[in-house]
N, C-alpha and C. Protein backbone atom coordinates (compact mmCIF):
# COMPACT_ATOMS: atom_id res chain seq x y z
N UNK A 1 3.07 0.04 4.69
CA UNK A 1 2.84 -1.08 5.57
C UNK A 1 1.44 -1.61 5.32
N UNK A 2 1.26 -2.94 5.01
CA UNK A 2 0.18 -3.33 4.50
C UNK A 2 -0.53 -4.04 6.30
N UNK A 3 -1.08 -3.61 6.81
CA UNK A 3 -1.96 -4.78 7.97
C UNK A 3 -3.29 -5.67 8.00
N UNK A 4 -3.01 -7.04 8.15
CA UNK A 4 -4.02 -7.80 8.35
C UNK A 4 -5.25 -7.16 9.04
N UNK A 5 -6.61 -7.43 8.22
CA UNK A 5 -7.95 -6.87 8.48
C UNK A 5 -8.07 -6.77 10.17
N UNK A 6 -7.99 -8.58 10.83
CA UNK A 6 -8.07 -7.87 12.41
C UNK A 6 -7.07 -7.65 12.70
N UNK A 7 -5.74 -7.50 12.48
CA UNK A 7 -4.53 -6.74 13.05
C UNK A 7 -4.97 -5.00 13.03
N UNK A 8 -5.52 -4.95 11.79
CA UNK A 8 -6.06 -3.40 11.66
C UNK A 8 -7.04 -2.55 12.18
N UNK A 9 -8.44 -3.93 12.44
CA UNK A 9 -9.40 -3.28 13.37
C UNK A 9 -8.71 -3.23 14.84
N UNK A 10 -7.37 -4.24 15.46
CA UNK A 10 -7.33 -4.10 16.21
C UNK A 10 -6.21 -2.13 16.72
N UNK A 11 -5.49 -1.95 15.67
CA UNK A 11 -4.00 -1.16 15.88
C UNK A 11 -5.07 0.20 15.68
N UNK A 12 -5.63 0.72 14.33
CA UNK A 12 -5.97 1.70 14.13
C UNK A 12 -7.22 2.36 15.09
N UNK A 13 -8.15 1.51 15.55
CA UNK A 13 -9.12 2.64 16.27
C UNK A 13 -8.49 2.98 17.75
N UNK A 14 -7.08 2.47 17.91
CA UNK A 14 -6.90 2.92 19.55
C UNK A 14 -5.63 4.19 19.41
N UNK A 15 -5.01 3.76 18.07
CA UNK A 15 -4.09 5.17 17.69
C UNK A 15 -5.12 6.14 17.39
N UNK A 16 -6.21 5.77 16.62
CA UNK A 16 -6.46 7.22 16.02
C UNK A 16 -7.25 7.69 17.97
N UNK A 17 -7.59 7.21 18.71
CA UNK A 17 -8.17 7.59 19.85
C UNK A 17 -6.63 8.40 20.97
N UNK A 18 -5.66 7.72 20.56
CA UNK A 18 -4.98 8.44 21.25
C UNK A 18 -3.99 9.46 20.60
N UNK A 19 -3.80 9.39 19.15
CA UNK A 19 -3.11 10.92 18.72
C UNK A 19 -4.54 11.97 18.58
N UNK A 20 -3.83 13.20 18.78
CA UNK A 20 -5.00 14.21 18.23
C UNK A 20 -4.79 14.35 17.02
N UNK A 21 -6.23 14.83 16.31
CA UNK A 21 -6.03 15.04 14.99
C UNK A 21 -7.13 16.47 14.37
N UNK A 22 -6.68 16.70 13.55
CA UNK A 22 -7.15 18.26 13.25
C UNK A 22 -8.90 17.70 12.66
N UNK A 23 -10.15 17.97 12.57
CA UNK A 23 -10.78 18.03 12.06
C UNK A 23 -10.67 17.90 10.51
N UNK A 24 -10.45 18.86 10.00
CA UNK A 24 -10.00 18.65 8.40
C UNK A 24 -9.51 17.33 7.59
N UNK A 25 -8.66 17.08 8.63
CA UNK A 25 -7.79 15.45 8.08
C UNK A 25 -8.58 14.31 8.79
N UNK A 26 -9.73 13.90 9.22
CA UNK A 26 -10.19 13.19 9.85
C UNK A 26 -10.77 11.94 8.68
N UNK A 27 -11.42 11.95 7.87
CA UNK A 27 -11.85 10.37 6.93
C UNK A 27 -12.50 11.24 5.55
N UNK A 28 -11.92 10.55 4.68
CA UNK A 28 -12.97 10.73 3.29
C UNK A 28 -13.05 9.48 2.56
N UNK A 29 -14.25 9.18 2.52
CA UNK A 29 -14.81 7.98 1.83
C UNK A 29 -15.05 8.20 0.47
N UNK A 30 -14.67 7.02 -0.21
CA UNK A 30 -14.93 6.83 -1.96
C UNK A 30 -15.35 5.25 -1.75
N UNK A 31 -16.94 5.26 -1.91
CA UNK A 31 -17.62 4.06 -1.82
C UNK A 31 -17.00 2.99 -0.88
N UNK A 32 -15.92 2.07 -1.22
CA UNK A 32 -15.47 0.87 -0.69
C UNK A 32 -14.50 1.42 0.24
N UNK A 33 -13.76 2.66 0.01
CA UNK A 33 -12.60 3.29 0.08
C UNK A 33 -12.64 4.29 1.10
N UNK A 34 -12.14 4.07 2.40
CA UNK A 34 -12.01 4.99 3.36
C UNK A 34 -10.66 5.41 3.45
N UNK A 35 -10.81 6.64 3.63
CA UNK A 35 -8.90 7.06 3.77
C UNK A 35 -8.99 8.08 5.32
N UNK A 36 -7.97 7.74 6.29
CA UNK A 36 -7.86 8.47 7.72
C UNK A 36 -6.83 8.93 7.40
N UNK A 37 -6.16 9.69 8.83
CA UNK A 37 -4.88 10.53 9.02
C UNK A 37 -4.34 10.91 8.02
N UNK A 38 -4.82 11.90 7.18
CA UNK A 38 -4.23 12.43 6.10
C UNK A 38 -3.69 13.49 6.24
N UNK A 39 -2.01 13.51 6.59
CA UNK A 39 -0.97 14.46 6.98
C UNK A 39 0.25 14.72 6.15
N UNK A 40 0.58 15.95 6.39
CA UNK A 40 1.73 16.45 5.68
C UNK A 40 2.60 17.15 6.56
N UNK A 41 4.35 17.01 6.09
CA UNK A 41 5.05 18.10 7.02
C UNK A 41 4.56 19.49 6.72
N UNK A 42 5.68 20.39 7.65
CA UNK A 42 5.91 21.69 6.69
C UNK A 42 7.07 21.74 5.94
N UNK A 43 6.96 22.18 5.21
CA UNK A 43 8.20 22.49 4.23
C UNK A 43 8.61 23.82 4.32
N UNK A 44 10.22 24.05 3.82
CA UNK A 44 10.75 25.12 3.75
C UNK A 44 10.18 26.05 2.40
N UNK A 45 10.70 27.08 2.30
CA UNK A 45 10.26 27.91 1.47
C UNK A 45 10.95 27.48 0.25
N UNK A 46 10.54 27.44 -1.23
CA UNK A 46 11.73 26.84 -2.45
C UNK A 46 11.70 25.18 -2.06
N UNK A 47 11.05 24.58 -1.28
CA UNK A 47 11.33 23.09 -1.14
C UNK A 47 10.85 22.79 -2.54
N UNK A 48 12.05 22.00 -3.09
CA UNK A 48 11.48 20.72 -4.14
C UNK A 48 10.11 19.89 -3.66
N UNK A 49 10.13 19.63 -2.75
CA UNK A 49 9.23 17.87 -2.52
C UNK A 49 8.29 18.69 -1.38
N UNK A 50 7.72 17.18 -1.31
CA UNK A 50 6.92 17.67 0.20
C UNK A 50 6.27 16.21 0.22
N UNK A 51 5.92 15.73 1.31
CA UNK A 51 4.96 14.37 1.48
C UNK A 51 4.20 14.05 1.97
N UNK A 52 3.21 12.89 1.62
CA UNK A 52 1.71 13.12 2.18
C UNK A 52 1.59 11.69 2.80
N UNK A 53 1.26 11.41 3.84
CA UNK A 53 0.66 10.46 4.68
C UNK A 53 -0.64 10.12 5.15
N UNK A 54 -0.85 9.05 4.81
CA UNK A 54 -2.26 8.64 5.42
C UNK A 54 -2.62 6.88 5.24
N UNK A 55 -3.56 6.89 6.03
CA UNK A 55 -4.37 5.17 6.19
C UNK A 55 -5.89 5.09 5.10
N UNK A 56 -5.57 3.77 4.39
CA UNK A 56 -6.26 3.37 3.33
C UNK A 56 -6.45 2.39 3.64
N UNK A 57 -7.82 1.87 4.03
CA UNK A 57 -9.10 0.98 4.34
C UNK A 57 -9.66 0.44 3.08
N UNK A 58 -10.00 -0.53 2.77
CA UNK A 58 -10.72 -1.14 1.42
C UNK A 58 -11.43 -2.03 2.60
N UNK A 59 -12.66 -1.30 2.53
CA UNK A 59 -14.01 -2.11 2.76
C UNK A 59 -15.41 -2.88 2.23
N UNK A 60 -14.64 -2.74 0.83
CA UNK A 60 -14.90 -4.02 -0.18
C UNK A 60 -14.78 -5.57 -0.26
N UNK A 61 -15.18 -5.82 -1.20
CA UNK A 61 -15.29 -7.16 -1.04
C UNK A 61 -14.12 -7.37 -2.30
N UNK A 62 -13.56 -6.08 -3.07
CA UNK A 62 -12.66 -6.94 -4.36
C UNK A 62 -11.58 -5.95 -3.35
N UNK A 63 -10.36 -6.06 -4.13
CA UNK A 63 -9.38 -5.56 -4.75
C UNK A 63 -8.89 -4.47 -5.10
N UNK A 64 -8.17 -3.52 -4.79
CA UNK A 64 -8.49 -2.04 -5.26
C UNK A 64 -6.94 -1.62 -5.69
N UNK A 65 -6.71 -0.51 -5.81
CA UNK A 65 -5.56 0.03 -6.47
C UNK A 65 -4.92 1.68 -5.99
N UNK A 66 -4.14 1.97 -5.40
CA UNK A 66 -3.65 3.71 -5.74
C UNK A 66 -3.32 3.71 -6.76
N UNK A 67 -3.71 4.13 -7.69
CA UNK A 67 -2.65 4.21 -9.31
C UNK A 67 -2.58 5.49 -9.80
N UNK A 68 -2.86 6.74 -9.06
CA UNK A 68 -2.04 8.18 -9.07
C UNK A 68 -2.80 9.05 -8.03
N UNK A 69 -2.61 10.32 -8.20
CA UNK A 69 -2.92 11.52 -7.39
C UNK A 69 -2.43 12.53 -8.01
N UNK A 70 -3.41 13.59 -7.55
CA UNK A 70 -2.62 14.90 -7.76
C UNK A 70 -3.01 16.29 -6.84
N UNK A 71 -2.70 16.94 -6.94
CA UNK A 71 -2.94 18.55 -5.92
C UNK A 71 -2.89 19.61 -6.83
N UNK A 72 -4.08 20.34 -6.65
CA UNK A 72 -3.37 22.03 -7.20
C UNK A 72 -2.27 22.53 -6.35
N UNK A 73 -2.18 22.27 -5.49
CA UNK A 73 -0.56 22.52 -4.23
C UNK A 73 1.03 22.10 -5.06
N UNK A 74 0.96 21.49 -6.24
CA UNK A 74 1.94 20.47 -6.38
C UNK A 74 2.14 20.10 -7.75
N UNK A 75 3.29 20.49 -8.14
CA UNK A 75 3.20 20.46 -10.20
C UNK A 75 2.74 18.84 -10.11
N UNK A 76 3.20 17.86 -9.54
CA UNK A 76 2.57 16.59 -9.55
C UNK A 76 2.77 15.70 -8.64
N UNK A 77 1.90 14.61 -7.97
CA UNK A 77 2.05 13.92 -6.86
C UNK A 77 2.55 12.80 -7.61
N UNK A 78 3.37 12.15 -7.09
CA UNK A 78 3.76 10.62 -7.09
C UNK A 78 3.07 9.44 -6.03
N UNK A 79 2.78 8.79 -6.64
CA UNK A 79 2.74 7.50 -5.17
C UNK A 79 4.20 6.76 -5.58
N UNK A 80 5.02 6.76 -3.88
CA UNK A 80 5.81 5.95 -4.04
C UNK A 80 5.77 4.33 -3.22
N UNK A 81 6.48 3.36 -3.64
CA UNK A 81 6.64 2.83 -2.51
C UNK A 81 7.89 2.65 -2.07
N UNK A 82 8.42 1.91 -1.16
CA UNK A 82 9.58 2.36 -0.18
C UNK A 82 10.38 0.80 -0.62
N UNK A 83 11.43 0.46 -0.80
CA UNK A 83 11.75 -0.81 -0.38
C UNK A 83 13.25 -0.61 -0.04
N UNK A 84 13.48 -1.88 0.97
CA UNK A 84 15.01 -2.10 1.21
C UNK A 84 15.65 -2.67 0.49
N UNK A 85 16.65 -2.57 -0.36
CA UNK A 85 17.69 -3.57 -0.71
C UNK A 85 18.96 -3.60 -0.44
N UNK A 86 19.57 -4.39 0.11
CA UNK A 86 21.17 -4.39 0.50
C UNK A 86 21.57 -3.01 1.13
N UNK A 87 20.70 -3.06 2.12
CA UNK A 87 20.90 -1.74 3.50
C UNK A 87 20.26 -0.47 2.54
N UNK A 88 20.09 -0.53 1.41
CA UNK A 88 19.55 1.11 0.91
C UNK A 88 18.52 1.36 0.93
N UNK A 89 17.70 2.21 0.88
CA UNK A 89 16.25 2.37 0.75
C UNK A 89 15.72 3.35 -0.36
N UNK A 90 14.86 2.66 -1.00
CA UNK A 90 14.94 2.83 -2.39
C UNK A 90 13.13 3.31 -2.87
N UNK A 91 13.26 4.46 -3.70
CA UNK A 91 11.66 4.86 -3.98
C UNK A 91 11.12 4.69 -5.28
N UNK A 92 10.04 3.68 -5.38
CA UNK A 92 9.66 3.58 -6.67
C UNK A 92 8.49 3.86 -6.97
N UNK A 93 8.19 4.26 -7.82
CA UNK A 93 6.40 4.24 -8.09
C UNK A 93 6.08 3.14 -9.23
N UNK A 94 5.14 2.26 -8.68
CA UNK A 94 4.73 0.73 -8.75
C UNK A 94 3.94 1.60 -10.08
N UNK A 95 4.15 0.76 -10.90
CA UNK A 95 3.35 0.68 -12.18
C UNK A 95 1.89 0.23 -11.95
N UNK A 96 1.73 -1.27 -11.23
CA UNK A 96 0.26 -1.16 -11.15
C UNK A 96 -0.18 -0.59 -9.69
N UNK A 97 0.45 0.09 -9.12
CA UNK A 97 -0.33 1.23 -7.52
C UNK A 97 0.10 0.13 -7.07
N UNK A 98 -0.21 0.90 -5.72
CA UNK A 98 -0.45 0.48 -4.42
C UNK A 98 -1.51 -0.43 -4.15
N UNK A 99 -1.55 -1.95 -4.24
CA UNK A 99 -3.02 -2.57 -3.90
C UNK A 99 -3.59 -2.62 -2.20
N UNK A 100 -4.25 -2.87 -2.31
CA UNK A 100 -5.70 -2.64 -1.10
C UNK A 100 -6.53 -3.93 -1.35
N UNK A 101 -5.91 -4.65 -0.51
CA UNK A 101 -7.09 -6.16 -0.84
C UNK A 101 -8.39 -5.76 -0.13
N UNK A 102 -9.74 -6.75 -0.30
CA UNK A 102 -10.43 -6.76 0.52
C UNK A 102 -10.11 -6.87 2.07
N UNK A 103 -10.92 -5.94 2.59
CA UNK A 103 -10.98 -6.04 4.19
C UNK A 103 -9.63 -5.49 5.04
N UNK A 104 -8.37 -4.57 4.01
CA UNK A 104 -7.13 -4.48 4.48
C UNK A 104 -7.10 -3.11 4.61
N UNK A 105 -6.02 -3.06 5.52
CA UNK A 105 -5.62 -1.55 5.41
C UNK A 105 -4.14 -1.02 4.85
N UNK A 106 -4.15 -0.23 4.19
CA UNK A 106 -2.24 0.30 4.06
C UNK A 106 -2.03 1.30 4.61
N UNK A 107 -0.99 1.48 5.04
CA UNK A 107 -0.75 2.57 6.06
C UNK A 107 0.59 3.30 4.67
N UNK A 108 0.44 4.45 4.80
CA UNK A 108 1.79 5.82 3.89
C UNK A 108 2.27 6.33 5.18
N UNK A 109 3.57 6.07 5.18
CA UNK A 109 3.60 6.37 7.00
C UNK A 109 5.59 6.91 6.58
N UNK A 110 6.00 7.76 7.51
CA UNK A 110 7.32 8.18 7.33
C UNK A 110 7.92 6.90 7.05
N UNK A 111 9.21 6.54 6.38
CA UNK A 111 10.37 5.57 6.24
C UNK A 111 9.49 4.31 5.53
N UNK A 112 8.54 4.50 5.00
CA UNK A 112 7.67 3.47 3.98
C UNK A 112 6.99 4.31 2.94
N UNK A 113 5.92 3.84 2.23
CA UNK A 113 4.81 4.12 1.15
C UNK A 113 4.57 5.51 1.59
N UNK A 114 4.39 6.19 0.74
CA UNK A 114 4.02 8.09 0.91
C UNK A 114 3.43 8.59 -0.69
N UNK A 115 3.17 9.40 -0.29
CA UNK A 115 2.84 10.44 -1.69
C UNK A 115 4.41 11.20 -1.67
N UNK A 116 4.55 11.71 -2.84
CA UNK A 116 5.72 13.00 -2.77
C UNK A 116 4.82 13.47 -4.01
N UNK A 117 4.98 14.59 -3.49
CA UNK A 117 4.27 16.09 -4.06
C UNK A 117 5.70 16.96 -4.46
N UNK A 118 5.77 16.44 -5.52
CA UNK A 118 6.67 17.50 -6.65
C UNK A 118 6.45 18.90 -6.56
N UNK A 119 7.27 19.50 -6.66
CA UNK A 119 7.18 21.22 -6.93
C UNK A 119 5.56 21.29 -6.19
N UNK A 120 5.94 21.87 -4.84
CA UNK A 120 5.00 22.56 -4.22
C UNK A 120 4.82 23.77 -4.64
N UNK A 121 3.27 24.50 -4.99
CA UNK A 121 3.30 26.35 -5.10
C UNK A 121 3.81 26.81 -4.09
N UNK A 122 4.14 26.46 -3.20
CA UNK A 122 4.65 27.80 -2.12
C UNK A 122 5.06 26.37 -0.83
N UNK A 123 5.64 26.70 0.11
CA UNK A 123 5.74 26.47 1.07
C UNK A 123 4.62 26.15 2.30
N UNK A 124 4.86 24.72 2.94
CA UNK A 124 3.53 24.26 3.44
C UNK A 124 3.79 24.70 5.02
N UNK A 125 3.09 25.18 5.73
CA UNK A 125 3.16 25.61 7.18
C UNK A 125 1.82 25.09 7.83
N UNK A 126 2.19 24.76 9.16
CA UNK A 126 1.19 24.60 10.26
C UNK A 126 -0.20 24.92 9.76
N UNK A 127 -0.62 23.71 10.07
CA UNK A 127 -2.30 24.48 9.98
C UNK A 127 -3.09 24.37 8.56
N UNK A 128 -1.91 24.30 7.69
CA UNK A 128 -2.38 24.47 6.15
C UNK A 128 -3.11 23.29 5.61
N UNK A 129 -4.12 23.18 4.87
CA UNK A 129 -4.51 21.98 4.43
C UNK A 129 -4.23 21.56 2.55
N UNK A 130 -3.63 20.60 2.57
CA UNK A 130 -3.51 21.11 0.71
C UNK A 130 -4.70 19.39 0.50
N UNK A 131 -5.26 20.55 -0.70
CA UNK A 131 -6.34 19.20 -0.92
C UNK A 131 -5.19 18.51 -2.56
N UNK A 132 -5.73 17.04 -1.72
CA UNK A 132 -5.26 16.28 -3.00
C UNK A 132 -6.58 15.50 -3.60
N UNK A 133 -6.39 14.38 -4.64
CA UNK A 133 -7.01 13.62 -5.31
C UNK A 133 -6.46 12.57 -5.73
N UNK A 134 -6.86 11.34 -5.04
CA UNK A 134 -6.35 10.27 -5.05
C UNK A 134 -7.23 9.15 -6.23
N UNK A 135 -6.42 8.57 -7.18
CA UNK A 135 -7.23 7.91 -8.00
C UNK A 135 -6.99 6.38 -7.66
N UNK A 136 -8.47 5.49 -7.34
CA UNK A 136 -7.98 4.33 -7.16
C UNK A 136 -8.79 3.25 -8.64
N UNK A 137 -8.10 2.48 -9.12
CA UNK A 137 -8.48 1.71 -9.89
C UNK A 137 -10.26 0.97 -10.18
N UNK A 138 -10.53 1.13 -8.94
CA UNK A 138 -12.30 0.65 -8.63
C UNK A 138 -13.33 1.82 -7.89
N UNK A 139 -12.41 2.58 -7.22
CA UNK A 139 -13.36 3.23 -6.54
C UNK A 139 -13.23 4.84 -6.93
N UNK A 140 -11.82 5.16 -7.84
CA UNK A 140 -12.36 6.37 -8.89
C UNK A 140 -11.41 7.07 -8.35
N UNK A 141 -11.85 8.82 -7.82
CA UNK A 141 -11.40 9.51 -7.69
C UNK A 141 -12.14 9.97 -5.97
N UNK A 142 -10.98 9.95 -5.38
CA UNK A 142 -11.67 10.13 -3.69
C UNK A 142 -10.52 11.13 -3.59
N UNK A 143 -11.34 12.85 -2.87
CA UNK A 143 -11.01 13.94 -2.76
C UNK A 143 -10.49 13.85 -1.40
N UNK A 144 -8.94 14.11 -0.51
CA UNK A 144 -8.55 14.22 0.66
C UNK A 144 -8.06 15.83 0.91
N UNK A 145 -7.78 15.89 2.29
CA UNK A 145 -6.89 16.96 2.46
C UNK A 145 -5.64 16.55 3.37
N UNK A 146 -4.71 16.59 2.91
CA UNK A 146 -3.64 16.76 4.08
C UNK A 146 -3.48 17.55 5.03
N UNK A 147 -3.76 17.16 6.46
CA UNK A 147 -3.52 18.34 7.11
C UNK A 147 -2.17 18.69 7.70
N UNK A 148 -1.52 19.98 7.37
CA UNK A 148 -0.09 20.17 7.77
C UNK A 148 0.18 19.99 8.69
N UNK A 149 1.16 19.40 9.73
CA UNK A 149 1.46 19.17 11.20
C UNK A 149 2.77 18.63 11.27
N UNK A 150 3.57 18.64 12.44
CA UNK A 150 4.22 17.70 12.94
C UNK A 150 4.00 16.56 13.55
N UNK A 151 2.77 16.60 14.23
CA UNK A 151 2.23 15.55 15.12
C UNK A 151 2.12 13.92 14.14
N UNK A 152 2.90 13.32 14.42
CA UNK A 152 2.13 12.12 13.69
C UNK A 152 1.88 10.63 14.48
N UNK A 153 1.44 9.80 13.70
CA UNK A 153 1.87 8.57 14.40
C UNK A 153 2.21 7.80 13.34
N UNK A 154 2.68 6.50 13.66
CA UNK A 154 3.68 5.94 12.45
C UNK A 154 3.00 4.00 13.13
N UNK A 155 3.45 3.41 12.06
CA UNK A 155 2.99 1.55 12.34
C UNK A 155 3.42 1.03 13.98
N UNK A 156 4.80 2.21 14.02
CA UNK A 156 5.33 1.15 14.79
C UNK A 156 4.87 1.84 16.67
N UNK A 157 4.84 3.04 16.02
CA UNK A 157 3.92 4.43 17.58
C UNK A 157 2.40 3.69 17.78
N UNK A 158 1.96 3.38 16.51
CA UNK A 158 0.05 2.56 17.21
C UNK A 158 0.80 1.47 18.07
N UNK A 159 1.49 0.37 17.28
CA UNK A 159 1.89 -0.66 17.95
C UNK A 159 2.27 -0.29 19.26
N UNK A 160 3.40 0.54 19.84
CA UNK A 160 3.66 0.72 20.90
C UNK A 160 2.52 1.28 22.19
N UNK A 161 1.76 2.04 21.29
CA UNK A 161 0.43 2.51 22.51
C UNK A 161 -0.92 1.04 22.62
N UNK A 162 -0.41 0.00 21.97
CA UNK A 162 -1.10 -1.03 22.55
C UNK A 162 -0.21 -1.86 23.47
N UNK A 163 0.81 -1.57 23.49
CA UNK A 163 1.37 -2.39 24.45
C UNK A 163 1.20 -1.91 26.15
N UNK A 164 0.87 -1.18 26.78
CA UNK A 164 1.08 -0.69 27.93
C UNK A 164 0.05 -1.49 28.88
């Protein structure tokens, strides 16, 4: 989910004020490049996949890019993105990334844009943090951690806790 700069200053500082969030997963900056809520499920034991969520800020003045990742947690991360066509929902990984205009935010949020983390080493549980490495086209290589949880919030959960 891509959100307009003040749609974003307005949605994100009142979700991140009202979900809790673990310390660990709280912001890592790469110059222009802020990344929040960086979460993962748990996975079963032998899981193929596993997926990573989080909010990407470009507080630049250009243009930016996701154009891979990876984890020692994970034979290899994908960035996907999500699209609908004719009722299906369909996962691709964009040849040129994920862009990040100036002043925008993208949200990796369940039933849209995510990481999938191929062949996990082991099984992810509560609490666990798997560090990844996110490469963006301008701003390099910015080090995150996912923090394992159920708790999340999603585009459409901020939206709803501004409505009340």
């Amino acid at each position: 989910m891509r959100l307009k700069p003040w749609l974003g200053a307005i949605l994100l500082p009142g979700a991140l004020l009202t979900a809790p969030e673990p310390a660990a997963a709280q912001a890592s900056n790469g110059g222009d490049i802020h990344v929040i809520r960086a979460w993962s499920r748990p996975t079963a034991a032998g899981a193929l996949t596993a997926v990573g969520y989080l909010s990407i800020m470009n507080h630049g003045a250009k243009s930016d890019s996701l154009i891979a990742a990876s984890s020692s947690m994970a034979r290899k991360v994908e960035v996907h993105r999500s699209t609908m066509a004719d009722g299906v929902m369909r996962m691709e990984t964009p040849k040129a990334g994920l862009p990040i205009g100036p002043g925008e935010t993208i949200i990796l949020a369940p039933g849209g844009d995510h990481l999938m983390l191929v062949g996990p080493t082991r099984a992810f549980r509560l609490g666990d943090v798997i560090p990844v490495t996110l490469r963006f086209r301008r701003a390099g290589r910015v080090n995150i951690q996912l923090q394992v949880d159920t708790a999340s919030i999603t585009p459409d959960s901020a939206m709803q806790e501004h409505q009340h």
